[in-house]
Protein backbone atom coordinates (compact mmCIF):
# COMPACT_ATOMS: atom_id res chain seq x y z
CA UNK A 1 0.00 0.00 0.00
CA UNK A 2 2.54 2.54 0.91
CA UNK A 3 4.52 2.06 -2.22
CA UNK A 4 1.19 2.20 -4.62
CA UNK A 5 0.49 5.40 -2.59
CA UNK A 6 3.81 7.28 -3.63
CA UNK A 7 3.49 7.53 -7.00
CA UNK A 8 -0.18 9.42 -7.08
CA UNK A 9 1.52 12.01 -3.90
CA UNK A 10 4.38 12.83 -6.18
CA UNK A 11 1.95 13.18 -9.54
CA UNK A 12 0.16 15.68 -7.10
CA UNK A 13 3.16 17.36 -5.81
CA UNK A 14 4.67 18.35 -9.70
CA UNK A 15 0.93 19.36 -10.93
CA UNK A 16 1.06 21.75 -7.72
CA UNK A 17 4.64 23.16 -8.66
CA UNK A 18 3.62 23.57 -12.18
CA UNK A 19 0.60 25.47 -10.97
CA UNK A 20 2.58 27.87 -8.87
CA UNK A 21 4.71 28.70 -11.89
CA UNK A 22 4.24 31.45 -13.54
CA UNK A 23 2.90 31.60 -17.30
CA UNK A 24 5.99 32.29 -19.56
CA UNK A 25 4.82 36.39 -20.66
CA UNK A 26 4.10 36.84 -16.75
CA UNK A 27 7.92 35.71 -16.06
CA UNK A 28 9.04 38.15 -18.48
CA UNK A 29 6.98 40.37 -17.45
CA UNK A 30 8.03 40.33 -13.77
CA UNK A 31 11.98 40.14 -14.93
CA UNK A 32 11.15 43.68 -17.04
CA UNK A 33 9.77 45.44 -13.92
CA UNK A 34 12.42 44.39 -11.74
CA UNK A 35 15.02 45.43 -14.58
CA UNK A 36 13.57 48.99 -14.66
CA UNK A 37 13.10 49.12 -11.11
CA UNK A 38 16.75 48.34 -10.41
CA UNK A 39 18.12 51.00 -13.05
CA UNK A 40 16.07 53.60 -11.36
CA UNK A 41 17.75 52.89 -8.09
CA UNK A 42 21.04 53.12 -10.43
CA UNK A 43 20.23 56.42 -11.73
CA UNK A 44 19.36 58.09 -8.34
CA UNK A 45 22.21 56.79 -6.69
CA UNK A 46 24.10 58.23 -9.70
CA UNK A 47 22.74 61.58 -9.29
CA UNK A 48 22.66 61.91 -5.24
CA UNK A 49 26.75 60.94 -5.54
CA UNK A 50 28.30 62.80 -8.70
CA UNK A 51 25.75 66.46 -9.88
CA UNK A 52 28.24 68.34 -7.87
CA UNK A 53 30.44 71.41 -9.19
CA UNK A 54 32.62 69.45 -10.73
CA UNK A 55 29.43 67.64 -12.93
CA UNK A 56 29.22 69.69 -16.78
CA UNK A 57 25.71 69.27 -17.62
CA UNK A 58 25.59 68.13 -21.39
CA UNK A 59 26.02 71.64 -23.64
CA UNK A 60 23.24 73.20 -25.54
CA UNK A 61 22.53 76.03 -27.52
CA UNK A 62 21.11 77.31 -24.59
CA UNK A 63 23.77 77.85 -22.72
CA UNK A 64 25.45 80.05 -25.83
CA UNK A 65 24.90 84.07 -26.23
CA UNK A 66 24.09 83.11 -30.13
CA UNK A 67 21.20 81.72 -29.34
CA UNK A 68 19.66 84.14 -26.59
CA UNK A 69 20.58 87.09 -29.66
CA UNK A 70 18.48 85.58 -32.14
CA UNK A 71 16.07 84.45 -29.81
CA UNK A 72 15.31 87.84 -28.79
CA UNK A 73 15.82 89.41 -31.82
CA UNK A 74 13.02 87.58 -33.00
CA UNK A 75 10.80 88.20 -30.45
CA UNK A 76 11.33 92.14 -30.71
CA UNK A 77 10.19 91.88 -34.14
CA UNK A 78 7.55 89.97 -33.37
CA UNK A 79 6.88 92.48 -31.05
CA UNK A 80 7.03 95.41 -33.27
CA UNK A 81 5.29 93.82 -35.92
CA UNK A 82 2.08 93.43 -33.85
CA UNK A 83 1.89 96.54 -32.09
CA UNK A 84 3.42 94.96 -28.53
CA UNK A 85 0.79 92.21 -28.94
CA UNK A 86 3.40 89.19 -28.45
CA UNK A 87 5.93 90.26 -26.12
CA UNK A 88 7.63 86.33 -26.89
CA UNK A 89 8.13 83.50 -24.58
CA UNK A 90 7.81 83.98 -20.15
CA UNK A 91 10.56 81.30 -19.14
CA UNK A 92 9.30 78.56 -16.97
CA UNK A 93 5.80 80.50 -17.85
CA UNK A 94 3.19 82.31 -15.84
CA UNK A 95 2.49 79.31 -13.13
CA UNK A 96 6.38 80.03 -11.99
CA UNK A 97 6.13 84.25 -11.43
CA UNK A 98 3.49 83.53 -9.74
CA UNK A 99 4.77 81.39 -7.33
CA UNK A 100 7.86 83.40 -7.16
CA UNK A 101 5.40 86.40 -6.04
CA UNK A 102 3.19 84.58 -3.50
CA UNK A 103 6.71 83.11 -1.79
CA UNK A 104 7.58 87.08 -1.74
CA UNK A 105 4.25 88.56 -0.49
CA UNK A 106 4.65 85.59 2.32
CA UNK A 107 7.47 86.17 3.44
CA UNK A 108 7.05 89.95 4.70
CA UNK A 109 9.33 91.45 2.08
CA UNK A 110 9.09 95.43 1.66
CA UNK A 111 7.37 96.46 -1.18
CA UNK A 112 10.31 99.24 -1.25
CA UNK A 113 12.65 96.75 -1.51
CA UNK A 114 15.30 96.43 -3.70
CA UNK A 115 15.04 93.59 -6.43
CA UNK A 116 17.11 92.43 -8.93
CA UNK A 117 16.12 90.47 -12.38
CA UNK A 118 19.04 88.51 -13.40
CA UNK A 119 18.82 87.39 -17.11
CA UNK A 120 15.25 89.31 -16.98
CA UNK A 121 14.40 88.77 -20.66
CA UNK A 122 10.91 90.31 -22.00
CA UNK A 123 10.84 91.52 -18.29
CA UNK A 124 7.77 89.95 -17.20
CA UNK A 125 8.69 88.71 -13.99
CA UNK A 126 9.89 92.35 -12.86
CA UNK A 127 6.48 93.55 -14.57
CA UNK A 128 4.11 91.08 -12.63
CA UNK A 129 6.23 92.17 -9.54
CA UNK A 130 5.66 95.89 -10.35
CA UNK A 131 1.88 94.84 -10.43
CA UNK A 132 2.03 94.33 -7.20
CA UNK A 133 3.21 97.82 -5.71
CA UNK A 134 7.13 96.91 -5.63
CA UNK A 135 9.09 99.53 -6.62
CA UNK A 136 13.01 99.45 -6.73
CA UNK A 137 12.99 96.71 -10.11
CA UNK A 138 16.02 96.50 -11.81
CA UNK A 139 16.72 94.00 -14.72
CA UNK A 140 19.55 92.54 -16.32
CA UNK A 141 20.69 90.55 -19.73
CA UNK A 142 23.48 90.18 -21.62
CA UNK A 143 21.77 90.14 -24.54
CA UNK A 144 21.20 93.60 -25.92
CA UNK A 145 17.99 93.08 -27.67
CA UNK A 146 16.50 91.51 -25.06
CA UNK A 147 16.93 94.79 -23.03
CA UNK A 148 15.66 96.35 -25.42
CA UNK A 149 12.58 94.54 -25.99
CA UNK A 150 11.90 94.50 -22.10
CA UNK A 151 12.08 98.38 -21.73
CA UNK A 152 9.51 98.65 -24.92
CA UNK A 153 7.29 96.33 -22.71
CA UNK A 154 7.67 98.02 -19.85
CA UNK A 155 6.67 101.86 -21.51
CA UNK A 156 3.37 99.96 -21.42
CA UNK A 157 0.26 101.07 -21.70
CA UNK A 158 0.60 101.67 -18.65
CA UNK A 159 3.84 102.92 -18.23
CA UNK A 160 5.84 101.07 -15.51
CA UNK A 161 9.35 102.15 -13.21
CA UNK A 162 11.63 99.75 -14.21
CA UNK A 163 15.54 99.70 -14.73
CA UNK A 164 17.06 97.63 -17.02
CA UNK A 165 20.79 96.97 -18.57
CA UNK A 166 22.75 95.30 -20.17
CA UNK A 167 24.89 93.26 -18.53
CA UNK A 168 26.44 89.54 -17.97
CA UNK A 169 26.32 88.38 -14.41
CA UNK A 170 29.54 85.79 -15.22
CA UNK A 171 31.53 89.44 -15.83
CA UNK A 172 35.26 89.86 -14.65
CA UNK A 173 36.25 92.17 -12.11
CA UNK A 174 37.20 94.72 -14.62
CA UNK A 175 34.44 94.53 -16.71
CA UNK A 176 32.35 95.27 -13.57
CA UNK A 177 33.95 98.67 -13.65
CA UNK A 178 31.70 99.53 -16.46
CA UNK A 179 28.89 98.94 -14.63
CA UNK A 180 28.87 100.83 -11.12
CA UNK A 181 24.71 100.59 -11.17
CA UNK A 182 25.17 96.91 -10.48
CA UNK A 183 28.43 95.61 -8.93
CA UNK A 184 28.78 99.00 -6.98
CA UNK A 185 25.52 98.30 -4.77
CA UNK A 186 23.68 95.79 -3.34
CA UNK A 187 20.21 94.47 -3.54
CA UNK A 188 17.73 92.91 -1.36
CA UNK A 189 16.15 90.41 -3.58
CA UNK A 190 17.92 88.75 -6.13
CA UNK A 191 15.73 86.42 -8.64
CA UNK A 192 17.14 83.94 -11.36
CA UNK A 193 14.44 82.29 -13.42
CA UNK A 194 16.76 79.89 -15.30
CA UNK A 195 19.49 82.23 -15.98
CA UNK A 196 21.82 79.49 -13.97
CA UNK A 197 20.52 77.06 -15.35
CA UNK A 198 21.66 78.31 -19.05
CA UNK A 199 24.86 79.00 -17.75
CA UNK A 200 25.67 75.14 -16.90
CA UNK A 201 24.46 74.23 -20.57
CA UNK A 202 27.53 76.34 -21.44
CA UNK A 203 29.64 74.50 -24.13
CA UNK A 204 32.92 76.64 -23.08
CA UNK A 205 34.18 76.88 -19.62
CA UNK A 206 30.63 76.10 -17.78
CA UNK A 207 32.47 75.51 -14.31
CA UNK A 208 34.25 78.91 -14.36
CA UNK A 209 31.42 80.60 -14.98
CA UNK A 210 29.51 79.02 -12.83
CA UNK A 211 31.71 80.24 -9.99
CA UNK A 212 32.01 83.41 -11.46
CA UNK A 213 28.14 83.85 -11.13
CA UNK A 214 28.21 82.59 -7.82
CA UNK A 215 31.10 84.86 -7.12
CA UNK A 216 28.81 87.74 -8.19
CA UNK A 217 26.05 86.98 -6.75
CA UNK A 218 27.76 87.24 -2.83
CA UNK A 219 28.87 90.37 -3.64
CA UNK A 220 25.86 91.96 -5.00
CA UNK A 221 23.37 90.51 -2.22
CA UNK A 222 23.15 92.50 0.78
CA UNK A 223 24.06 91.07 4.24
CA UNK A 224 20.19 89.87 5.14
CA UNK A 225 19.68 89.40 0.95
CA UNK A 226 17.37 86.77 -0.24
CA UNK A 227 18.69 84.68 -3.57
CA UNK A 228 15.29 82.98 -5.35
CA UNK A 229 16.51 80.73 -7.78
CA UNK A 230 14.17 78.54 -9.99
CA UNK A 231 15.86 75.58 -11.72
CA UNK A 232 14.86 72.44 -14.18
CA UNK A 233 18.08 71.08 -13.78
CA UNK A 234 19.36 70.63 -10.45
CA UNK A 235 17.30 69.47 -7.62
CA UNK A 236 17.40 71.66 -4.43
CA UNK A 237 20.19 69.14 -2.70
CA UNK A 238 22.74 69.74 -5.05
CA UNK A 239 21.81 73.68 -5.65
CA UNK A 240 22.69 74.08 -1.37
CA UNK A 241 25.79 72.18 -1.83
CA UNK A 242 26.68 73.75 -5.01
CA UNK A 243 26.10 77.08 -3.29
CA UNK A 244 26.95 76.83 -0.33
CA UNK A 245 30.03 74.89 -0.62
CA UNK A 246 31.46 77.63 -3.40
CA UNK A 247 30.70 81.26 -1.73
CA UNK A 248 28.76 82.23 1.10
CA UNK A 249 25.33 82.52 -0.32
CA UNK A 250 23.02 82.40 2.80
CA UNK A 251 22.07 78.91 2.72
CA UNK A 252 18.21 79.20 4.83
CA UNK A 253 17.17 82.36 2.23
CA UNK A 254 17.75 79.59 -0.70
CA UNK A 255 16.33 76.59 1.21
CA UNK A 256 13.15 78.47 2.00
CA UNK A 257 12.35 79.22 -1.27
CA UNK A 258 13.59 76.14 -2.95
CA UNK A 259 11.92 74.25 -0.47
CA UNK A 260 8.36 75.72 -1.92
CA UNK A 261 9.06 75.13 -5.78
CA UNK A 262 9.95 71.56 -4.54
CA UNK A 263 6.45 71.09 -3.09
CA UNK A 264 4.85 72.58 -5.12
CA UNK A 265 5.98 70.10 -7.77
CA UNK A 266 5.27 67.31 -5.30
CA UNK A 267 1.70 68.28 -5.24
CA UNK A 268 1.48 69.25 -1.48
């Protein structure tokens, strides 16, 4: 009996193993997900360990002055040629000034206090900031056409009190000579909508000038200054470490904002 009984127990012991198995498109289907899940984990860990200064983001046109001059040189025709109807592309677009000016409002910053643009473009994040009552708005580009579109913009209807130059924030000492109504003061509120961000995309010495821009920055931001940076590029982590471990950028005036745009992406 026990030996006629051993051969229907094993029978039922494979047809219960091949049952468990898994149907040949389900195993590959399985092995895919855990393949993508595991080159995920690669790619972050990638990321959290090497974006530091020393990582060149991949060049682009972006990150070249022959680009932003026949970008804007386009869009002040465009301009012109329908009567200041299309004042041409808002970087990062509307959703991003605005944040930008409820983060501002929040935090208890004087409406007479002084603000600079950096890489202002068509000027519409100093305009939308004018909208609001503040005053002291300064721009800057290094692209002349783009200054020269902004101030058009600005003349309205209805006129609006706004300063703007050109100038490149990655200048030399020297060069800063030239231009006393920037390096020769300091401001209270300094805002960079992707200016940064076009400077990493540099093809030619991106790490220099990213240091000269930091460089800049410290010395143009007054003592209790707030820096309000908005990046697609860099995560908040490695914009403190970048910052913070090249000049001394007040760290908390970054992290506050940065810490906003980051939720705000998050969805909380």
């Amino acid at each position: 009996m026990p030996a006629m009984s051993s051969a229907p127990l094993k029978q039922s012991q494979s047809q219960s193993q091949q049952s468990q198995q898994p149907a040949e498109g389900e195993s590959r289907e399985t092995d895919f997900s855990l393949l993508v899940k595991k080159t995920i984990l690669r790619i972050l860990r990638e990321t959290t360990t090497t974006r530091t200064m020393d990582t060149d983001l991949n060049p682009s046109n972006l990150g070249t002055r022959e680009y932003w001059d026949e970008t804007y040189s386009t869009d002040l025709q465009n301009f012109e040629d329908t009567n200041g109807v299309d004042v041409g592309e808002i970087w990062f677009g509307f959703e991003s000034e605005r944040r930008i000016l409820s983060w501002i409002s929040k935090s208890g910053i004087s409406k007479a206090a002084s603000m600079l643009d950096i890489g202002s473009g068509n000027g519409s994040m100093l305009i939308t900031l004018n909208k609001s009552a503040y005053t002291d708005l300064t721009g800057i580009d290094f692209c002349e056409a783009a200054v020269v579109l902004a101030t058009k913009v600005a003349a309205g209807p209805p006129p609006r009190s706004i300063k703007y130059h050109v100038a490149d924030i990655t200048v030399s000492e020297d060069g800063q000579k030239e231009l006393p109504h920037i390096f020769s003061r300091t401001f209270d509120v300094v805002i960079d909508k992707g200016t940064y961000d076009a400077i990493c995309l540099s093809p030619e010495q991106s790490k220099e000038k990213r240091i000269a821009y930091m460089r800049n920055i410290a010395k143009i931001i007054s003592a209790d200054g707030i820096l309000i940076i908005t990046s697609c590029n860099w995560t908040k982590e490695e914009l403190l470490a970048q910052f913070t471990g090249t000049v001394l950028v007040r760290p908390n005036s970054v992290n506050r904002y940065i810490d906003r745009q980051t939720d705000k992406k998050l969805g909380k």
